[in-house]
Structure formats: C-alpha cells, structure tokens
PDB file of N, CA and C in Angstrom:
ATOM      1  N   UNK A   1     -10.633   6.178  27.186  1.00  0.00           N
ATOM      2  CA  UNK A   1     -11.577   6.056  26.087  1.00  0.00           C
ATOM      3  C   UNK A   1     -12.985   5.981  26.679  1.00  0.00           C
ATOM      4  N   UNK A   2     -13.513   6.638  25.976  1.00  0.00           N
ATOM      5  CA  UNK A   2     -15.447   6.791  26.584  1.00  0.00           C
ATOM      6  C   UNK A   2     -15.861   5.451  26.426  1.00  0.00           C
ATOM      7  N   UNK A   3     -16.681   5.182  27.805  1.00  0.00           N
ATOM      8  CA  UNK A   3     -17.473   3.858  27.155  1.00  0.00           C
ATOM      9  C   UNK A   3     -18.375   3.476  25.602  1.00  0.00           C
ATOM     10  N   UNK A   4     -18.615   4.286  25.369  1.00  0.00           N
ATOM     11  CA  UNK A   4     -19.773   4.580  24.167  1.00  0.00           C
ATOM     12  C   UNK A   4     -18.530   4.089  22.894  1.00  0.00           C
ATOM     13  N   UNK A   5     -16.908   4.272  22.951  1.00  0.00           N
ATOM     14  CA  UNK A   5     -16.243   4.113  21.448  1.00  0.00           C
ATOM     15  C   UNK A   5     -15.950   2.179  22.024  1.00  0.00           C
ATOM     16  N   UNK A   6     -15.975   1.596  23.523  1.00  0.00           N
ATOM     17  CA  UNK A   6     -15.710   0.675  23.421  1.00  0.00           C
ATOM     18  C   UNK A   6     -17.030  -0.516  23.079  1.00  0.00           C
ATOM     19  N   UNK A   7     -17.991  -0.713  22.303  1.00  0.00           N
ATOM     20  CA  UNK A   7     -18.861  -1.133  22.316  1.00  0.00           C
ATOM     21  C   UNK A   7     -18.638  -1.656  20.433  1.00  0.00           C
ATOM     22  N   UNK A   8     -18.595  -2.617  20.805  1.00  0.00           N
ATOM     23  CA  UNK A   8     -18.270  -3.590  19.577  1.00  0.00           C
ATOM     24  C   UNK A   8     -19.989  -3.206  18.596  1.00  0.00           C
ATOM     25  N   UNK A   9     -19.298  -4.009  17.437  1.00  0.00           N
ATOM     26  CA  UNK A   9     -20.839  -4.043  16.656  1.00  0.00           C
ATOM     27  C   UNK A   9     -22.241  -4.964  17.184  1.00  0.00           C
ATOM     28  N   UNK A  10     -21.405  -6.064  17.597  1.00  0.00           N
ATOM     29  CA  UNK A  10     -22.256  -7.003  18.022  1.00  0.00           C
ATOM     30  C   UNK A  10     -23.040  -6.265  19.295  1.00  0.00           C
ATOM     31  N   UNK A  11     -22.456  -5.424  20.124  1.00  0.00           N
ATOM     32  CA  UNK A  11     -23.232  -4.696  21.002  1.00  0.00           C
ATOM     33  C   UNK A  11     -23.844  -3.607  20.527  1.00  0.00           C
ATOM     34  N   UNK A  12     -23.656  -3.401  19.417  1.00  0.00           N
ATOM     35  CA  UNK A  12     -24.149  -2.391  18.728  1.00  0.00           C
ATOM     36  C   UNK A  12     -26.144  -2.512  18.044  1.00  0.00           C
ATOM     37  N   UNK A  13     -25.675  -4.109  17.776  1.00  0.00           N
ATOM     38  CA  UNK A  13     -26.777  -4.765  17.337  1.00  0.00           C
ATOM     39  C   UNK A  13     -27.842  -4.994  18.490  1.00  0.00           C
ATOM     40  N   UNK A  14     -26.928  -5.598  19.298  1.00  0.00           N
ATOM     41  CA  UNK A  14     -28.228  -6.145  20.258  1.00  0.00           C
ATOM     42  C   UNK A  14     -28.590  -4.568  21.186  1.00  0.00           C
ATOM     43  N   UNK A  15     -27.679  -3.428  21.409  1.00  0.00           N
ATOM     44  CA  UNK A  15     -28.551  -2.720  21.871  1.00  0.00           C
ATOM     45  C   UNK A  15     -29.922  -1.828  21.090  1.00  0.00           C
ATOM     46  N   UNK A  16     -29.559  -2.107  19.655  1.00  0.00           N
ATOM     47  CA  UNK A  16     -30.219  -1.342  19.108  1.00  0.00           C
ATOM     48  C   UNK A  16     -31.698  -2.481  18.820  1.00  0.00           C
ATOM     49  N   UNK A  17     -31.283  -3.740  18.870  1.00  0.00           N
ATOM     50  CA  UNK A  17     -32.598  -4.576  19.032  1.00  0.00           C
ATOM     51  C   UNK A  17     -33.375  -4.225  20.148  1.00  0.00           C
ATOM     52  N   UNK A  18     -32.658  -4.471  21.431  1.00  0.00           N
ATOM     53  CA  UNK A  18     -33.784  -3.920  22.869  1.00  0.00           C
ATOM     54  C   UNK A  18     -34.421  -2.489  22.832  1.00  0.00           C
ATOM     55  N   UNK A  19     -33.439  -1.720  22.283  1.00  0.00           N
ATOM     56  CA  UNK A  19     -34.113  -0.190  21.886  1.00  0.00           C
ATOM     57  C   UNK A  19     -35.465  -0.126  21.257  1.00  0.00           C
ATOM     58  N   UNK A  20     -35.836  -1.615  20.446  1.00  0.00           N
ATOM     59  CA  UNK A  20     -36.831  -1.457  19.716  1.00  0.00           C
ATOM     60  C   UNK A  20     -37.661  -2.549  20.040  1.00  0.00           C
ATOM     61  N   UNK A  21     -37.761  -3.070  20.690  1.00  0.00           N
ATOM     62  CA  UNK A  21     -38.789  -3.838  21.648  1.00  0.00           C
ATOM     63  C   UNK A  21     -37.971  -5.689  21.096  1.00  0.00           C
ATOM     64  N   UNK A  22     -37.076  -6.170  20.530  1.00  0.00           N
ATOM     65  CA  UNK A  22     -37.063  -6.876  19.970  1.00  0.00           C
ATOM     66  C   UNK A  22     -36.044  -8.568  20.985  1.00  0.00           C
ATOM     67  N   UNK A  23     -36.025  -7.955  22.580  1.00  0.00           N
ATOM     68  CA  UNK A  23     -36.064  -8.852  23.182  1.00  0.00           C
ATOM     69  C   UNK A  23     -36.651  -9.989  23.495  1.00  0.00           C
ATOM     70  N   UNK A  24     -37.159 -10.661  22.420  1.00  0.00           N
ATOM     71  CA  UNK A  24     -38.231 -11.799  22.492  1.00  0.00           C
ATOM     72  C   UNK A  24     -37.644 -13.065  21.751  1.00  0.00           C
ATOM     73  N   UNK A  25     -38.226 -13.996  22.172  1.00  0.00           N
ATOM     74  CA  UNK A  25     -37.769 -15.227  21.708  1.00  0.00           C
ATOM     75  C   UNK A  25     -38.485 -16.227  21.036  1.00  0.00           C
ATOM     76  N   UNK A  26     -38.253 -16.868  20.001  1.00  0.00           N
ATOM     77  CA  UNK A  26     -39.261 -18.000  19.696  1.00  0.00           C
ATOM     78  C   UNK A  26     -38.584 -19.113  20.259  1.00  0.00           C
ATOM     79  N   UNK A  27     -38.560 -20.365  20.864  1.00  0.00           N
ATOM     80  CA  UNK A  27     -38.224 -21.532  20.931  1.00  0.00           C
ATOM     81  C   UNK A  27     -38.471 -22.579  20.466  1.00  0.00           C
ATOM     82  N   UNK A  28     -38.403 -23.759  20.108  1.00  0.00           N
ATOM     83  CA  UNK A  28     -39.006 -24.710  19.773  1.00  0.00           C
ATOM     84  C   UNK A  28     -38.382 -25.909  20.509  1.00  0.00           C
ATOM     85  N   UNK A  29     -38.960 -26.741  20.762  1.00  0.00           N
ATOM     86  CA  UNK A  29     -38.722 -27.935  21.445  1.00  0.00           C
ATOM     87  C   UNK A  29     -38.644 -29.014  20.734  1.00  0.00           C
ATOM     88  N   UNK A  30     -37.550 -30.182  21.196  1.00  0.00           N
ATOM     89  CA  UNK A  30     -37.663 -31.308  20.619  1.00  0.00           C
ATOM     90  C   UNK A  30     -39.536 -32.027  20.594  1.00  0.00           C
ATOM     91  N   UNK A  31     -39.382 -33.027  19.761  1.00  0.00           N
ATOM     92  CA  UNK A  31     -40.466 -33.840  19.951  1.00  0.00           C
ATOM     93  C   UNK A  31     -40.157 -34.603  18.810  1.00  0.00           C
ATOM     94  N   UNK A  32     -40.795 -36.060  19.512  1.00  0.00           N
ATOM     95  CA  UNK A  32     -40.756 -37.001  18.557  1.00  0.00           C
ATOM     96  C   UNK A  32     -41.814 -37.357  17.503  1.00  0.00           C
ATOM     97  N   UNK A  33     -42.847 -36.280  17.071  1.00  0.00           N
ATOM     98  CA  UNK A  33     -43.940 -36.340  16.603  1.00  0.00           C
ATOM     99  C   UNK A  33     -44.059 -36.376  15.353  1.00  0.00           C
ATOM    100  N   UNK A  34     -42.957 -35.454  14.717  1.00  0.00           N
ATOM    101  CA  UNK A  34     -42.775 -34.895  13.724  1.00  0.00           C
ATOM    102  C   UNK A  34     -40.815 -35.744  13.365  1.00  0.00           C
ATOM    103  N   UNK A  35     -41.518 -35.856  11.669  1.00  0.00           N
ATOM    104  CA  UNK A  35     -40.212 -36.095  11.393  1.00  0.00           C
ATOM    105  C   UNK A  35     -39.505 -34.765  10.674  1.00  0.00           C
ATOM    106  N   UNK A  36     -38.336 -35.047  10.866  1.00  0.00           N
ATOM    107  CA  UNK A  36     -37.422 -33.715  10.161  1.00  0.00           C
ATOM    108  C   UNK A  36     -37.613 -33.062   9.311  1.00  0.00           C
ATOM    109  N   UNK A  37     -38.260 -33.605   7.782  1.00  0.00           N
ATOM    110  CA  UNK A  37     -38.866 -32.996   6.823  1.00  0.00           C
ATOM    111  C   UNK A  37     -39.104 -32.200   7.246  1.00  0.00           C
ATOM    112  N   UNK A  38     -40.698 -32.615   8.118  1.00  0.00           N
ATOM    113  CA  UNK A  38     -41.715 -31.717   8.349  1.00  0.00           C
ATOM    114  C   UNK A  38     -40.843 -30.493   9.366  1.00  0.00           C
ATOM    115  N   UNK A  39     -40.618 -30.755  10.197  1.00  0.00           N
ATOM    116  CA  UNK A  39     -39.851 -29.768  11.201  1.00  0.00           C
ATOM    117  C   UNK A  39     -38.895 -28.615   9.776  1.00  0.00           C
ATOM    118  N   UNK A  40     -37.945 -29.358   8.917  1.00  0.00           N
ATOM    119  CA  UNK A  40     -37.416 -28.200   8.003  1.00  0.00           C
ATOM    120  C   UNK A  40     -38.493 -27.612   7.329  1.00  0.00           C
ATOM    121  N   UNK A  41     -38.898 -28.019   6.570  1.00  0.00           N
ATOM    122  CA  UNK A  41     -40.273 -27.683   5.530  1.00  0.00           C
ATOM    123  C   UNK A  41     -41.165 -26.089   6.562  1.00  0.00           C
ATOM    124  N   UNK A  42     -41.490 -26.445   8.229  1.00  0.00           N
ATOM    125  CA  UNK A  42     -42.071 -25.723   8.438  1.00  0.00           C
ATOM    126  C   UNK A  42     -41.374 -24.517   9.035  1.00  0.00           C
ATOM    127  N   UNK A  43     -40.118 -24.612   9.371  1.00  0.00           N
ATOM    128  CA  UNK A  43     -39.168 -23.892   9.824  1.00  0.00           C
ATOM    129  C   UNK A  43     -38.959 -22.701   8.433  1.00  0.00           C
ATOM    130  N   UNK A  44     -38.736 -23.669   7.140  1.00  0.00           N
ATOM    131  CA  UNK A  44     -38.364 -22.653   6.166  1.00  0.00           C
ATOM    132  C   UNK A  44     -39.832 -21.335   5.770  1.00  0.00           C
ATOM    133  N   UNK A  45     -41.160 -21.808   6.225  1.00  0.00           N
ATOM    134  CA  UNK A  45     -42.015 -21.208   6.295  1.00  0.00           C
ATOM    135  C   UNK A  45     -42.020 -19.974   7.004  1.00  0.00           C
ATOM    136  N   UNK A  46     -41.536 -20.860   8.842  1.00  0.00           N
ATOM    137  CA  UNK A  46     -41.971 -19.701  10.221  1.00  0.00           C
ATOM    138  C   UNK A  46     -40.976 -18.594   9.864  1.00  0.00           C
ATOM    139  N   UNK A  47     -39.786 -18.601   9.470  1.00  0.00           N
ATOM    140  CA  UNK A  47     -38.777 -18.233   9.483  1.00  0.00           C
ATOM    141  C   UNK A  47     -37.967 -17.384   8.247  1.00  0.00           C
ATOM    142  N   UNK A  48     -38.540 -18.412   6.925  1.00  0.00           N
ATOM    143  CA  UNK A  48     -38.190 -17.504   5.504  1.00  0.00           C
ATOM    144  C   UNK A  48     -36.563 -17.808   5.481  1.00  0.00           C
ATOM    145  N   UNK A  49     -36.137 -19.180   6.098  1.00  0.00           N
ATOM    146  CA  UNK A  49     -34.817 -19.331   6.062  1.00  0.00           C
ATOM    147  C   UNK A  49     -34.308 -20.453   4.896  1.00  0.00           C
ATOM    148  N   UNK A  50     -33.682 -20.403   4.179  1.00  0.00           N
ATOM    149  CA  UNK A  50     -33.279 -21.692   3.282  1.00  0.00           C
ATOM    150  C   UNK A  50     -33.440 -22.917   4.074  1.00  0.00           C
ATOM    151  N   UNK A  51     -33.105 -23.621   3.021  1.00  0.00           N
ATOM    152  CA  UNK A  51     -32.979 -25.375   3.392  1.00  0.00           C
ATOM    153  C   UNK A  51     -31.857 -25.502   4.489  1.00  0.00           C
ATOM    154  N   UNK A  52     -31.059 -24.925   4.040  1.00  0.00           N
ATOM    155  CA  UNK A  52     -29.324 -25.414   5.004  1.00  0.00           C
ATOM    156  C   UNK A  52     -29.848 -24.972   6.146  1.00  0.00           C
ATOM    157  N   UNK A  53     -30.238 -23.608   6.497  1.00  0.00           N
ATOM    158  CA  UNK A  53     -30.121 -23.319   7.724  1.00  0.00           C
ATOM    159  C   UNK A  53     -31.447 -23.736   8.603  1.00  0.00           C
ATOM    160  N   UNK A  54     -32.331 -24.190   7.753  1.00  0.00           N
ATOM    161  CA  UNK A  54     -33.884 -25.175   8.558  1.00  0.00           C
ATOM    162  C   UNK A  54     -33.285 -26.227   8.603  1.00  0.00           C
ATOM    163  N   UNK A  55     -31.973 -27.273   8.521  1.00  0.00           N
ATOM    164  CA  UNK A  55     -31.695 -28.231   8.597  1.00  0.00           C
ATOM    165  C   UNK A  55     -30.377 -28.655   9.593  1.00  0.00           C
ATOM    166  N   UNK A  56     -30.037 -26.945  10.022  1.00  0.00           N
ATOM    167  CA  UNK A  56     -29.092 -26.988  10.964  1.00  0.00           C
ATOM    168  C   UNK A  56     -29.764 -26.698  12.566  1.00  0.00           C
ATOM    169  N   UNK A  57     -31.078 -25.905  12.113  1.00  0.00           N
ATOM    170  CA  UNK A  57     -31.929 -25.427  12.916  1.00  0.00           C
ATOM    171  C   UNK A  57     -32.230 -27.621  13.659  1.00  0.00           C
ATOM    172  N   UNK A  58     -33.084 -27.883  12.650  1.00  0.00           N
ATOM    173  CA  UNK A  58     -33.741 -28.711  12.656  1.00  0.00           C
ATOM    174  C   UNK A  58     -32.578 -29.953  13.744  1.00  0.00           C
ATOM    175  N   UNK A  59     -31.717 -29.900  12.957  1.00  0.00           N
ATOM    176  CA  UNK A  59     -30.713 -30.681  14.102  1.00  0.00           C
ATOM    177  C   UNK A  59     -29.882 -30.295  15.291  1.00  0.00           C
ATOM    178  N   UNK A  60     -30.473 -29.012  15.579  1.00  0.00           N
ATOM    179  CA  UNK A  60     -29.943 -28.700  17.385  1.00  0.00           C
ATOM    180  C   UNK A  60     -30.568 -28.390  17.919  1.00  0.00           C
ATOM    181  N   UNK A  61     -32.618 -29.136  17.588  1.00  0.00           N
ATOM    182  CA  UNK A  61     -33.505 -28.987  18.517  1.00  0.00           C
ATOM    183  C   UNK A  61     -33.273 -30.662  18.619  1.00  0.00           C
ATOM    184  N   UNK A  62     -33.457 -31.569  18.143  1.00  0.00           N
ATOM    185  CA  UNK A  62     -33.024 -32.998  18.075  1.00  0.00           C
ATOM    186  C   UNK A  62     -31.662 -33.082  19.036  1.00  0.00           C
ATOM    187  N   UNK A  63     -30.527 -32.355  18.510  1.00  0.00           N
ATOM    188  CA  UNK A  63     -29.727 -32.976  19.478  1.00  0.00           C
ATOM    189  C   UNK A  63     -29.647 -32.155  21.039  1.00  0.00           C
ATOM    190  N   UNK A  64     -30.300 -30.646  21.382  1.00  0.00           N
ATOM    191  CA  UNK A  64     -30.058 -30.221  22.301  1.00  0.00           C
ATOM    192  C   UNK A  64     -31.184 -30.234  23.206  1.00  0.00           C
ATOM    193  N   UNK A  65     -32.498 -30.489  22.474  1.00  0.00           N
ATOM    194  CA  UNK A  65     -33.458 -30.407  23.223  1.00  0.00           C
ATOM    195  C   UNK A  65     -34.503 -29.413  22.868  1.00  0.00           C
ATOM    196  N   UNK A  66     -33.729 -28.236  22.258  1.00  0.00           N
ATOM    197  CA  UNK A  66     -34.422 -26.688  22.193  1.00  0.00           C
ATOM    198  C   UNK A  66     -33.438 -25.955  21.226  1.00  0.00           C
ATOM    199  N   UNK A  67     -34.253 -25.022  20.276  1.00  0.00           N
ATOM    200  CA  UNK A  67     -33.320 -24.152  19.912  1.00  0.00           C
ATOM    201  C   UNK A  67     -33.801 -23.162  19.930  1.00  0.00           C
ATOM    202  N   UNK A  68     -33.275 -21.318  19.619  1.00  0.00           N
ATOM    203  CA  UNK A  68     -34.025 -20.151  19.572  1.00  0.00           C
ATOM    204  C   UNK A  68     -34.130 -20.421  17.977  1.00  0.00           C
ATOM    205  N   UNK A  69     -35.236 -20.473  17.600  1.00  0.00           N
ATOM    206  CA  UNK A  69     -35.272 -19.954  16.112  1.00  0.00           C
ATOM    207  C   UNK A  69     -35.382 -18.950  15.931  1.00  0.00           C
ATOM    208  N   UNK A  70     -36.042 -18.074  16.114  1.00  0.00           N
ATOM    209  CA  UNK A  70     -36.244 -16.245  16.054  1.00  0.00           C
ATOM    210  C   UNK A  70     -36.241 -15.467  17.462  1.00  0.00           C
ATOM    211  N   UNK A  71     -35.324 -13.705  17.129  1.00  0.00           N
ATOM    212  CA  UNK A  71     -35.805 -13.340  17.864  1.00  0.00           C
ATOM    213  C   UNK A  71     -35.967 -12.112  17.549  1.00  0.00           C
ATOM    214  N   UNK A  72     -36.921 -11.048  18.627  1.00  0.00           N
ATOM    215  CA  UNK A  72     -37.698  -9.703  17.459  1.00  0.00           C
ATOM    216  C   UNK A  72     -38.364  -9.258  18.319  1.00  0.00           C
ATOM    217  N   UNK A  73     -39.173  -8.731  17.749  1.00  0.00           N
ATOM    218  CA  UNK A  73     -40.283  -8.099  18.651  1.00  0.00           C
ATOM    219  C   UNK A  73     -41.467  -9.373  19.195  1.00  0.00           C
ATOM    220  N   UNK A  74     -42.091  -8.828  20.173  1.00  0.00           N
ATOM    221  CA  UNK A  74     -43.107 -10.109  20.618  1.00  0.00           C
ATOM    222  C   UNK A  74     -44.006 -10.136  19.659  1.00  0.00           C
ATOM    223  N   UNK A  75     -44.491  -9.230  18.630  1.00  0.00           N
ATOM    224  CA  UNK A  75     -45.487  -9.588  17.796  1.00  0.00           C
ATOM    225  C   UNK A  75     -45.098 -10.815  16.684  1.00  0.00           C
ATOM    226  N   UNK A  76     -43.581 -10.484  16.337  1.00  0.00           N
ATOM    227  CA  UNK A  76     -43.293 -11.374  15.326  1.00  0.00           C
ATOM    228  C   UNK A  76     -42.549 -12.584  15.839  1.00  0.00           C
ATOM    229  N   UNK A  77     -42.114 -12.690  17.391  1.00  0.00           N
ATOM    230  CA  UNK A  77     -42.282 -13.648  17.565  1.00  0.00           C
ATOM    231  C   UNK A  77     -43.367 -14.669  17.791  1.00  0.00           C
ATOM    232  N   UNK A  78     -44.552 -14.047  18.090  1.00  0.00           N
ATOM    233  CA  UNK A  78     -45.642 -14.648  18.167  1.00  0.00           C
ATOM    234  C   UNK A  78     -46.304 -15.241  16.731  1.00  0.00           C
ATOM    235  N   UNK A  79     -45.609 -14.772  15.668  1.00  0.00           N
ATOM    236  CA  UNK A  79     -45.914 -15.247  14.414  1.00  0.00           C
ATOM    237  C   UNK A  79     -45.559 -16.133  14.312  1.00  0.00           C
ATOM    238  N   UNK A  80     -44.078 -16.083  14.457  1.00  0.00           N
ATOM    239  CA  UNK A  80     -43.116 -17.198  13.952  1.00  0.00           C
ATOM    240  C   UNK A  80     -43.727 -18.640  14.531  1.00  0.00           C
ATOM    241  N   UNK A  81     -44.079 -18.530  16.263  1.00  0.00           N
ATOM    242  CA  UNK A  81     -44.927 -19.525  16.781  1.00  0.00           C
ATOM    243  C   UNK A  81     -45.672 -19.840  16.284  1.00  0.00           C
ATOM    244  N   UNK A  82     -46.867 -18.964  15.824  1.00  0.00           N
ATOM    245  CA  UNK A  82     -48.309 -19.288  15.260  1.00  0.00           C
ATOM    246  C   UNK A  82     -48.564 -20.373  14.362  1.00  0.00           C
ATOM    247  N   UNK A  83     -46.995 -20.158  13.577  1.00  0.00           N
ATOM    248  CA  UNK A  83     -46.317 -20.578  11.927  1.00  0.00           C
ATOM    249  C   UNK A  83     -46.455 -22.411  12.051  1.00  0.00           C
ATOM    250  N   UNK A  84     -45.106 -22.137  13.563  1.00  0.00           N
ATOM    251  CA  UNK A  84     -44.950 -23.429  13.510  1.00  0.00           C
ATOM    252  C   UNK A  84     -45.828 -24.430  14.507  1.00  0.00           C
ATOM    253  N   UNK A  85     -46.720 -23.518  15.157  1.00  0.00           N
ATOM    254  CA  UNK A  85     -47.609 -24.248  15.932  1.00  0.00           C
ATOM    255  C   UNK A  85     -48.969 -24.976  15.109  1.00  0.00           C
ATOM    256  N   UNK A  86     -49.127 -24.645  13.589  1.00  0.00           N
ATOM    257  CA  UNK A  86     -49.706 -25.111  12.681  1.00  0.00           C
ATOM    258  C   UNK A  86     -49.387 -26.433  12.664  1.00  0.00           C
ATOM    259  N   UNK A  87     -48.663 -27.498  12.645  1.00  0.00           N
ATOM    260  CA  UNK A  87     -48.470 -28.715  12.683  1.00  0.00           C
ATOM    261  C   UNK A  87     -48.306 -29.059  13.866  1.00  0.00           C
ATOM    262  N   UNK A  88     -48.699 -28.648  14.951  1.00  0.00           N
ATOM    263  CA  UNK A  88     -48.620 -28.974  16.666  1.00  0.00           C
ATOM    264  C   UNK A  88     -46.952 -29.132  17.032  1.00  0.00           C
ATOM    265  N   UNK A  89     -45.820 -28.079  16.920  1.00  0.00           N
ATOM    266  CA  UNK A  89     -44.700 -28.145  17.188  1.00  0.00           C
ATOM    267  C   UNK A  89     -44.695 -27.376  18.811  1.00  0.00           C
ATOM    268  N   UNK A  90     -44.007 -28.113  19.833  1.00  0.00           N
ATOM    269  CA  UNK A  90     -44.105 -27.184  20.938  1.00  0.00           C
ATOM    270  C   UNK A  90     -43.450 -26.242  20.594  1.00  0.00           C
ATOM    271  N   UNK A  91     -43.604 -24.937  20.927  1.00  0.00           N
ATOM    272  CA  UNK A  91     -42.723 -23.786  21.044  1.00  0.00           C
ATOM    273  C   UNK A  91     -43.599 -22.878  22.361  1.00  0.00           C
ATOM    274  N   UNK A  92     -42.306 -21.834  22.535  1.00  0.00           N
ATOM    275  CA  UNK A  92     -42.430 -20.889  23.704  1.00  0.00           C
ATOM    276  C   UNK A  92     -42.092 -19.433  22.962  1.00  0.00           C
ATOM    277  N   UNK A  93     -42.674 -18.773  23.542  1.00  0.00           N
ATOM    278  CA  UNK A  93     -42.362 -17.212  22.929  1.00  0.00           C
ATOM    279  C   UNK A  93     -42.149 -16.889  24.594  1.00  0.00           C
ATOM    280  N   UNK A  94     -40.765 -16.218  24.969  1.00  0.00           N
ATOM    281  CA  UNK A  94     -40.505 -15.633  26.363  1.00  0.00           C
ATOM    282  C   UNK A  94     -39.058 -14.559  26.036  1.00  0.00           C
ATOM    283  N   UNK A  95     -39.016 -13.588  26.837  1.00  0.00           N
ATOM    284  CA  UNK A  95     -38.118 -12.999  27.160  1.00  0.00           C
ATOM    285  C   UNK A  95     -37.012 -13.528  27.956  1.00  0.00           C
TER     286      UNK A  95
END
C-alpha cells in the first residue's frame, strides 16, 4: 500500500495545517493574578470558545502549569495573545 493511502485523517489535518503556515502556538501560563472568571471570561473572547471549554481550558493551565489554547497561523496566533495579554495573562506565541 502507498504511503499517501496510509495517512489517517488526523494526519490529514495536521499536514494540511503546516501546508498553510499554521504551525504556531498560543500558550498561556499559570499565574496567580487572575482569578478563573477572569481567565474564562477572557479565554471565551481570545478564542470564541464557549463557557465549558474556557473552563476546561482554564483548569489545565491551573493544574499543569501551561496549556496550548490556539494553534494557526502566527498572525492569529499573535491575536489570540494580544486578546489575552489585555488583562496581563503570560502567554508565548512559539513554534
């Protein structure tokens, strides 16, 4: 079988993300600065994600340290940062 029929969807996805510049990352970091509200509230902003999933987000930067919230092209990850760097949240935009 050709390599090209063994390539799942999920590889399907992510090659067709790097195809289009969309190897980029937003991160966000724990901090104790901000309470959760605020961390969901601004997540559902950077991101355009419901409540549930800014609140699942919100609790595996708390319990892990870091989470990827977005990833895309560097322009829109640099948004997503911009978003949540509005209330002084650390984040990283890196490949």
């Amino acid at each position: 079988m050709p390599v090209a029929e063994t390539l799942t969807r999920e590889d399907e996805k992510t090659t067709e993300r790097t195809a289009r510049g969309a190897d980029w990352k937003t991160i966000l970091f724990n901090c104790d600065c901000h309470s959760f509200d605020d961390v969901e509230r601004q997540l559902v902003k950077a991101i355009r994600c419901d409540a549930e999933r800014s609140k699942r987000i919100a609790w595996e930067v708390h319990t892990q340290g870091f989470a990827v919230v977005y990833e895309g092209p560097r322009e829109h990850c640099e948004a997503v940062a911009a978003v949540l760097e509005d209330i002084r949240l650390v984040v990283q935009v890196r490949r």
